[in-house]
Protein backbone atom coordinates (compact mmCIF):
# COMPACT_ATOMS: atom_id res chain seq x y z
CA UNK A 1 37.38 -59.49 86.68
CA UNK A 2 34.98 -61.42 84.53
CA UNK A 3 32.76 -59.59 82.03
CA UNK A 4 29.82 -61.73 80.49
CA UNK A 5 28.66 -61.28 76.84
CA UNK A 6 25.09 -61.87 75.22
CA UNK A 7 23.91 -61.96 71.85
CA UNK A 8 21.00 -62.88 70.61
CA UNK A 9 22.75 -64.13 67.65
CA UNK A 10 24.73 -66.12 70.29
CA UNK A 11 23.18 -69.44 71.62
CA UNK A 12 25.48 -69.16 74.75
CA UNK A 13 26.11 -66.49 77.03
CA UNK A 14 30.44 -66.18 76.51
CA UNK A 15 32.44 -64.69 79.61
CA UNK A 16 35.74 -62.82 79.21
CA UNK A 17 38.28 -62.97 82.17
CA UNK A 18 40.64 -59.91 82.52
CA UNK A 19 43.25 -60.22 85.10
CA UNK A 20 45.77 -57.42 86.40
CA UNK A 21 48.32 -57.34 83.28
CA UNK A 22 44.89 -57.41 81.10
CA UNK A 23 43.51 -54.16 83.18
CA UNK A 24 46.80 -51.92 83.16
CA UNK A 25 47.33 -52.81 79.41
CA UNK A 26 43.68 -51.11 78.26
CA UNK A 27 44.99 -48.18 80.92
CA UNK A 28 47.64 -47.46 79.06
CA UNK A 29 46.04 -47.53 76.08
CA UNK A 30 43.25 -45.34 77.16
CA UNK A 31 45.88 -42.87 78.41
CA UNK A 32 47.96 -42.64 75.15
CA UNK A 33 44.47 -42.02 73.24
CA UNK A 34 43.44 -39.04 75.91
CA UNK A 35 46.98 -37.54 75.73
CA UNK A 36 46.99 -37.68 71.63
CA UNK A 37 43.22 -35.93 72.12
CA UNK A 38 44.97 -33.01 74.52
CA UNK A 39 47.59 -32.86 72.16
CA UNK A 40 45.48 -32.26 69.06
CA UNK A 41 43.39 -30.05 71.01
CA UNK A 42 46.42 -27.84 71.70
CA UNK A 43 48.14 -28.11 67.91
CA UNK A 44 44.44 -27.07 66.82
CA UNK A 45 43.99 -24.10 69.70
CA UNK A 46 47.73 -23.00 68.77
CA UNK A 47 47.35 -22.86 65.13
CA UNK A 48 44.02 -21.92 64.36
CA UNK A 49 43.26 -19.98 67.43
CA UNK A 50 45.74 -18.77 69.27
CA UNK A 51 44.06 -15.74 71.15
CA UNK A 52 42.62 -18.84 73.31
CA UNK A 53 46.38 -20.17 74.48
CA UNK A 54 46.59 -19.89 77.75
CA UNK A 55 50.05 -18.28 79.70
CA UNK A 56 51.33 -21.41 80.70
CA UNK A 57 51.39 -22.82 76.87
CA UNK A 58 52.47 -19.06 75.78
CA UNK A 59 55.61 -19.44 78.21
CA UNK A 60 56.61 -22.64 77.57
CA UNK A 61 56.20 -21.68 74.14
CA UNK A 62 58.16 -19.68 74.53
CA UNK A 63 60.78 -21.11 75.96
CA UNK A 64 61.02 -23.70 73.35
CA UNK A 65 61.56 -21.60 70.83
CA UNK A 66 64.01 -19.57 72.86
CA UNK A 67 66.22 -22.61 73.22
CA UNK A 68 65.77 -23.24 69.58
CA UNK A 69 67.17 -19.86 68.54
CA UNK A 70 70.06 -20.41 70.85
CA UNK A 71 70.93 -23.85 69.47
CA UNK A 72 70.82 -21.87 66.16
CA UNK A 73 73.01 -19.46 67.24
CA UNK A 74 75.57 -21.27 68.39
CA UNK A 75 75.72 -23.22 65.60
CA UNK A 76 76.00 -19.99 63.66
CA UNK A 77 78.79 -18.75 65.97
CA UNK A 78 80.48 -21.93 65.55
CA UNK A 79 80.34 -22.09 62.04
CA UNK A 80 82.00 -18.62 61.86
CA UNK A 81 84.75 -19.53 64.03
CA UNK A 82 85.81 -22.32 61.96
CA UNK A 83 85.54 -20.63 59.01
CA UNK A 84 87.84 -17.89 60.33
CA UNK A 85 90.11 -19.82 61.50
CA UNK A 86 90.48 -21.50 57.67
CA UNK A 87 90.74 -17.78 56.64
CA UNK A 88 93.19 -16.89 58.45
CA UNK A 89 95.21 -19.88 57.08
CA UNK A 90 94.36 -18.86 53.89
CA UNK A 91 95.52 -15.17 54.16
CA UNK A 92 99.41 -16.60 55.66
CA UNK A 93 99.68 -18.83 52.43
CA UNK A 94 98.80 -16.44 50.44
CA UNK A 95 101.24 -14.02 51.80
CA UNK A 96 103.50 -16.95 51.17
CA UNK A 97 102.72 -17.26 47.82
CA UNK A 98 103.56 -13.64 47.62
CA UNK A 99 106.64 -13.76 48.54
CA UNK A 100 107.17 -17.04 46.41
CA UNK A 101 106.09 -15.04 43.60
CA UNK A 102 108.19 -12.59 44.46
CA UNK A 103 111.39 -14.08 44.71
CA UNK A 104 110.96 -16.26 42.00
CA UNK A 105 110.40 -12.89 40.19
CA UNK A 106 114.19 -12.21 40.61
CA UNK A 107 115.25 -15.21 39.92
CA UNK A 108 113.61 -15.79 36.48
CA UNK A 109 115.20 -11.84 35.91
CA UNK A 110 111.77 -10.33 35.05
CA UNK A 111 111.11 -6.68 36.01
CA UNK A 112 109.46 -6.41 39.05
CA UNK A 113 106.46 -4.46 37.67
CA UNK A 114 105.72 -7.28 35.36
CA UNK A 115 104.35 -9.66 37.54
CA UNK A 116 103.25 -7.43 40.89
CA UNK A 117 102.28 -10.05 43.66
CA UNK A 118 101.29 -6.78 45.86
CA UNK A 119 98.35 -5.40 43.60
CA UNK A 120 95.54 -7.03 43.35
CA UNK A 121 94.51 -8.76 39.69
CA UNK A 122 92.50 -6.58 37.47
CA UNK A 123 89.08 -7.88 36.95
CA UNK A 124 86.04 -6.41 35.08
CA UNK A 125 83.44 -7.85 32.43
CA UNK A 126 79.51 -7.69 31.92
CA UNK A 127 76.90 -8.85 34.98
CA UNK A 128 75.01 -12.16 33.96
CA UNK A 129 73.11 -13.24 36.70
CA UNK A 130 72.30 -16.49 35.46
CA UNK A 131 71.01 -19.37 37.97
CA UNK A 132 71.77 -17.37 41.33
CA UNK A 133 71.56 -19.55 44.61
CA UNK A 134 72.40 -18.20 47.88
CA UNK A 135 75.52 -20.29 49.22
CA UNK A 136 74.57 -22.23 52.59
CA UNK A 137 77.63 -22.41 55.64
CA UNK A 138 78.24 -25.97 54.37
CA UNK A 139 79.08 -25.09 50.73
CA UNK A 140 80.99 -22.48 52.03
CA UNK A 141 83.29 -24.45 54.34
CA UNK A 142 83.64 -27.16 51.31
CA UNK A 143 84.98 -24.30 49.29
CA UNK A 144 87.12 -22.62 51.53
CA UNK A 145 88.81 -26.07 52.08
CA UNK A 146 88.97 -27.01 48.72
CA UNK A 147 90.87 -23.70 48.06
CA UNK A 148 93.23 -24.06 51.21
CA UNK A 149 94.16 -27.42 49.69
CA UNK A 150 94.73 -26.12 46.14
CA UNK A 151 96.68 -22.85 47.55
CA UNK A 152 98.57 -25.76 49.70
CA UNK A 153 99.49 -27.42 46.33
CA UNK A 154 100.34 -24.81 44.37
CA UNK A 155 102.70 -23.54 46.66
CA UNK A 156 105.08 -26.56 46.89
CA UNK A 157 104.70 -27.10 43.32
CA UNK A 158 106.53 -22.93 43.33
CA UNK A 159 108.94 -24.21 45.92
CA UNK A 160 110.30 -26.60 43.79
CA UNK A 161 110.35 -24.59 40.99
CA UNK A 162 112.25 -22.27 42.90
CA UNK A 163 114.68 -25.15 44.10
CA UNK A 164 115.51 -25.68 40.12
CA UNK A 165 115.67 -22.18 39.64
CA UNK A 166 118.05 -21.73 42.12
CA UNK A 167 120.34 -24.60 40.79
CA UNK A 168 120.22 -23.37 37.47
CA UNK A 169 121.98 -20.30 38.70
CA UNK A 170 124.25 -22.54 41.28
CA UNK A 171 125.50 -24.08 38.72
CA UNK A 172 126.30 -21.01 36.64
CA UNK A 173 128.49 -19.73 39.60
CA UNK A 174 130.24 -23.52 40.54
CA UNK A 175 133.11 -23.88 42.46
CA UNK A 176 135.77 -26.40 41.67
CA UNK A 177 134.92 -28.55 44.13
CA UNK A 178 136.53 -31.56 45.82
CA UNK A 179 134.80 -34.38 47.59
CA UNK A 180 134.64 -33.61 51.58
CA UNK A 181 136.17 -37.29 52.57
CA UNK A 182 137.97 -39.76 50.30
CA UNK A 183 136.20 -42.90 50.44
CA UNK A 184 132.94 -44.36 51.85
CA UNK A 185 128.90 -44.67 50.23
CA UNK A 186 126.00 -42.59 50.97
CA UNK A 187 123.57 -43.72 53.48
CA UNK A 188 121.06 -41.23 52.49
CA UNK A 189 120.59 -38.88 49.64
CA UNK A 190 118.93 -35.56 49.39
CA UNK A 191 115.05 -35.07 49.34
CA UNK A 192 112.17 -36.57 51.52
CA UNK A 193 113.33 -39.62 53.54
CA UNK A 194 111.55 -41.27 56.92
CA UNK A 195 113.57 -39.63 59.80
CA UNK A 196 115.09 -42.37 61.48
CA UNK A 197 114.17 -40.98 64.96
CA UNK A 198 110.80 -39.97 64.54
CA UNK A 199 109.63 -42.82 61.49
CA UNK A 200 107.99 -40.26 60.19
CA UNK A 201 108.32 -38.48 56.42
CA UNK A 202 110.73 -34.99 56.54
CA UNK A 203 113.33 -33.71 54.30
CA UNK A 204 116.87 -34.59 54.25
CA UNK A 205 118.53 -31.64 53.29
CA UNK A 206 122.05 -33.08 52.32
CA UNK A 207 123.87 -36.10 51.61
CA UNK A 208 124.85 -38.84 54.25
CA UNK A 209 128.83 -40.40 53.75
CA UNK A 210 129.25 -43.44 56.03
CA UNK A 211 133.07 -43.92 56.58
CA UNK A 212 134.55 -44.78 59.82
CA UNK A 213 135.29 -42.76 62.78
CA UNK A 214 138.18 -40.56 62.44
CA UNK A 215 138.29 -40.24 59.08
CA UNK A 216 139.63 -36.45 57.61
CA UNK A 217 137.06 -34.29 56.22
CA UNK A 218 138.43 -31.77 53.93
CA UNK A 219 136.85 -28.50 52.68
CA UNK A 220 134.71 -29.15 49.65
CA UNK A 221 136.05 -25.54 48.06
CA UNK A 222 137.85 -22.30 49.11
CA UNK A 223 136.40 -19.72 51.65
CA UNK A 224 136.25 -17.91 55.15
CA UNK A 225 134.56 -20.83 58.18
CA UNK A 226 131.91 -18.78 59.76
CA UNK A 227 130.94 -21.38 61.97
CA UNK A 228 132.91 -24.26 63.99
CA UNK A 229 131.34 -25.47 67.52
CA UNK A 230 128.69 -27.43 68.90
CA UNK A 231 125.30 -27.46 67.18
CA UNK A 232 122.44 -29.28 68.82
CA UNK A 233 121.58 -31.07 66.07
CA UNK A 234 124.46 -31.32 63.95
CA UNK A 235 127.00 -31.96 66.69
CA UNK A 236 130.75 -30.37 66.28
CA UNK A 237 129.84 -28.05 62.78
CA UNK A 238 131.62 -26.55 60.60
CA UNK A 239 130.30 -24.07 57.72
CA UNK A 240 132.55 -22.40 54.74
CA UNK A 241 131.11 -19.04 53.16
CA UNK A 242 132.32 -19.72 49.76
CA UNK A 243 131.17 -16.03 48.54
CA UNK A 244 128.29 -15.93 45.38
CA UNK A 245 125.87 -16.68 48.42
CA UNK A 246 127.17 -19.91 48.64
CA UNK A 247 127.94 -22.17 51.96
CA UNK A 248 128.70 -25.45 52.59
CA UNK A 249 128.09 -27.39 56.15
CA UNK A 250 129.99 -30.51 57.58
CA UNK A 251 128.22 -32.21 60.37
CA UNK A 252 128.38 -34.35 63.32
CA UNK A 253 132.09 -34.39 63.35
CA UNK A 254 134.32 -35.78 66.59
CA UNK A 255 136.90 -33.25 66.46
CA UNK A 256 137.16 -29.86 64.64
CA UNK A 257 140.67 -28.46 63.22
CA UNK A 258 139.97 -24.95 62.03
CA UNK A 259 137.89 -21.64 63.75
CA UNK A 260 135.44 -18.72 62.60
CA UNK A 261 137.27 -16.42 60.45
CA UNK A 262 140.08 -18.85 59.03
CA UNK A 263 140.56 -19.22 55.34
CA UNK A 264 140.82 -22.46 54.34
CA UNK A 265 141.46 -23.73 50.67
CA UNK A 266 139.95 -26.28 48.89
CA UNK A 267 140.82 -29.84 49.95
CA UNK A 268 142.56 -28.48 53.43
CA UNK A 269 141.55 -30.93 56.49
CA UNK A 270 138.89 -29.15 58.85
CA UNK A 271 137.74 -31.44 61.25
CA UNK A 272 137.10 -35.52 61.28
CA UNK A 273 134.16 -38.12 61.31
CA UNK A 274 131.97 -38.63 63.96
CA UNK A 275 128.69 -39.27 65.56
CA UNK A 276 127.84 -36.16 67.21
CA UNK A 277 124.60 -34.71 67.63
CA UNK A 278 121.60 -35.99 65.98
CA UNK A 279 123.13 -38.70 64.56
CA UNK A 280 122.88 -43.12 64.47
CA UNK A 281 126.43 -43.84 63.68
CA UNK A 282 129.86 -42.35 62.56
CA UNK A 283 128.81 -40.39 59.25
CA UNK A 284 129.52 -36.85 57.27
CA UNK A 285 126.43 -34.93 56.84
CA UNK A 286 127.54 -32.53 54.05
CA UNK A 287 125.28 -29.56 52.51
CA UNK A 288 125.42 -27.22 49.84
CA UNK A 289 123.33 -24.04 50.57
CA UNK A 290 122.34 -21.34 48.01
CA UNK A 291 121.03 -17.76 49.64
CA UNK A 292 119.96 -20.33 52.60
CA UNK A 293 118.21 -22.75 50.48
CA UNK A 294 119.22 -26.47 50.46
CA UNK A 295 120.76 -27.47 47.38
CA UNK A 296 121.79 -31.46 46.25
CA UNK A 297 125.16 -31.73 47.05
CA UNK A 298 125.31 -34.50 44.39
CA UNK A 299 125.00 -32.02 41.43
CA UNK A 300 127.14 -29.50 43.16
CA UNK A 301 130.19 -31.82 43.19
CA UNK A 302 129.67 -34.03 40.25
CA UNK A 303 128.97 -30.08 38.08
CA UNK A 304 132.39 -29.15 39.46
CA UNK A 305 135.19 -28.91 37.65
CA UNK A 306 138.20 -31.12 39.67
């Protein structure tokens, strides 16, 4: 297509040639402008006269804003959920915390009615409403997290506690103790260590003594065995009730010498090394328990009078 221009300020006529590509370019643009025009159109009917909106713009309307409410909604819903479910955490370590509380309520030797974990905390005080905001689902969930973190903290920071409460009165009722075998180093002391089947962090809740296989194992102190078999962890077991809530545990063992029910003294042969159960190598896993707790066997026999 050519398309001629004159001018009279022009001395020569000019012509313009337009091919195909030219044509549907200046379509499109022609288009764009007429659907921005029906668009306004409709923004202006809508908003400043919408008695004129016809039922096919009411319905799909409509529907629009029908699918908008739903997207709301489920965000809503999902919002809730989440924060339910960091709720209901919340309530199970505070009931542990409770019973933290509790216990270590006994063990300091308070009265009970001093510190009462089961009432809630008197409150009371003038109402300031000073610089009131309503508190959006966001803030919300960043608080209840924060405060699952901080409940979190605070109760392994009462767990140890506890755990040097509890030796505190373990040592007050020590044993004379002996050491279970004769010879040989620890491979691994009490407290967090990287499990060497998994690699990852967990607690090691005795002491490792790596001496060869065979090697006797002797009871630690005096007291009734209440258990000698196969554990699936520990291998061949043994455990001594040494009365005052106190037990000791010998682990992993090849071959056990003594049964539930026997009284054994302290230093008399109960079993020998081995590398049963959950175990790398020929070792003596030995614990010191107090009311079921884990104690360091370190203190207990180093405390002990010989």
């Amino acid at each position: 297509m050519n398309i001629i221009l004159i001018s009279n300020k022009l001395a020569k006529t000019r012509s313009v040639s337009l091919n195909g590509l030219h044509l549907l370019a200046i379509a499109a643009v022609f288009l764009t402008l007429f659907l921005m025009a029906v668009l306004a159109a409709e923004y202006a009917i809508v908003r400043f006269q919408p008695s004129r909106i016809s039922n096919e713009m009411r319905t799909w309307l409509a529907t629009a804003q029908n699918h908008e409410q739903q997207k709301q909604q489920a965000y809503l819903r999902e919002s809730l959920d989440t924060m339910a479910v960091s709720l209901g955490q919340m309530q199970a370590r505070l009931l542990r915390l409770d019973s933290l509380g509790t216990r270590l309520v006994k063990v300091a030797g308070m009265k009970p009615q001093e510190i009462d974990f089961s009432q809630k905390p008197a409150q009371g005080g003038a109402y300031v409403p000073v610089g009131q905001q309503d508190i959006s689902l966001s803030t919300m969930n960043q608080q209840l997290g924060s405060l699952s973190e901080l409940m979190t903290d605070r109760g392994d920071k009462l767990a140890a506690l506890e755990t040097l409460l509890q030796q505190d009165r373990l040592r007050k009722k020590m044993l004379n103790t002996v050491a279970p075998v004769s010879s040989g180093w620890y491979s691994s002391n009490f407290g967090w260590r990287i499990d060497p089947f998994t690699g990852k962090s967990a607690m090691h809740e005795g002491v490792d003594f790596v001496v060869p296989l065979g090697t006797p194992i002797h009871a630690a102190a005096s007291g009734i065995v209440v258990y000698a078999a196969m554990h699936p962890q520990f291998g061949n077991l043994v455990e001594i009730d040494h009365g005052n809530d106190i037990l000791t545990r010998y682990a992993h063992a090849s071959k056990l010498v003594v049964k539930v029910g026997q009284v054994v003294k302290r230093g008399q042969l109960i079993s020998y090394v081995g590398s049963t159960g959950r175990s790398t190598g020929n070792h003596l896993h030995f614990e010191v328990r107090f009311k079921g707790l884990a104690q360091n066997p370190v203190r207990f026999l180093q405390n002990s009078a010989g």
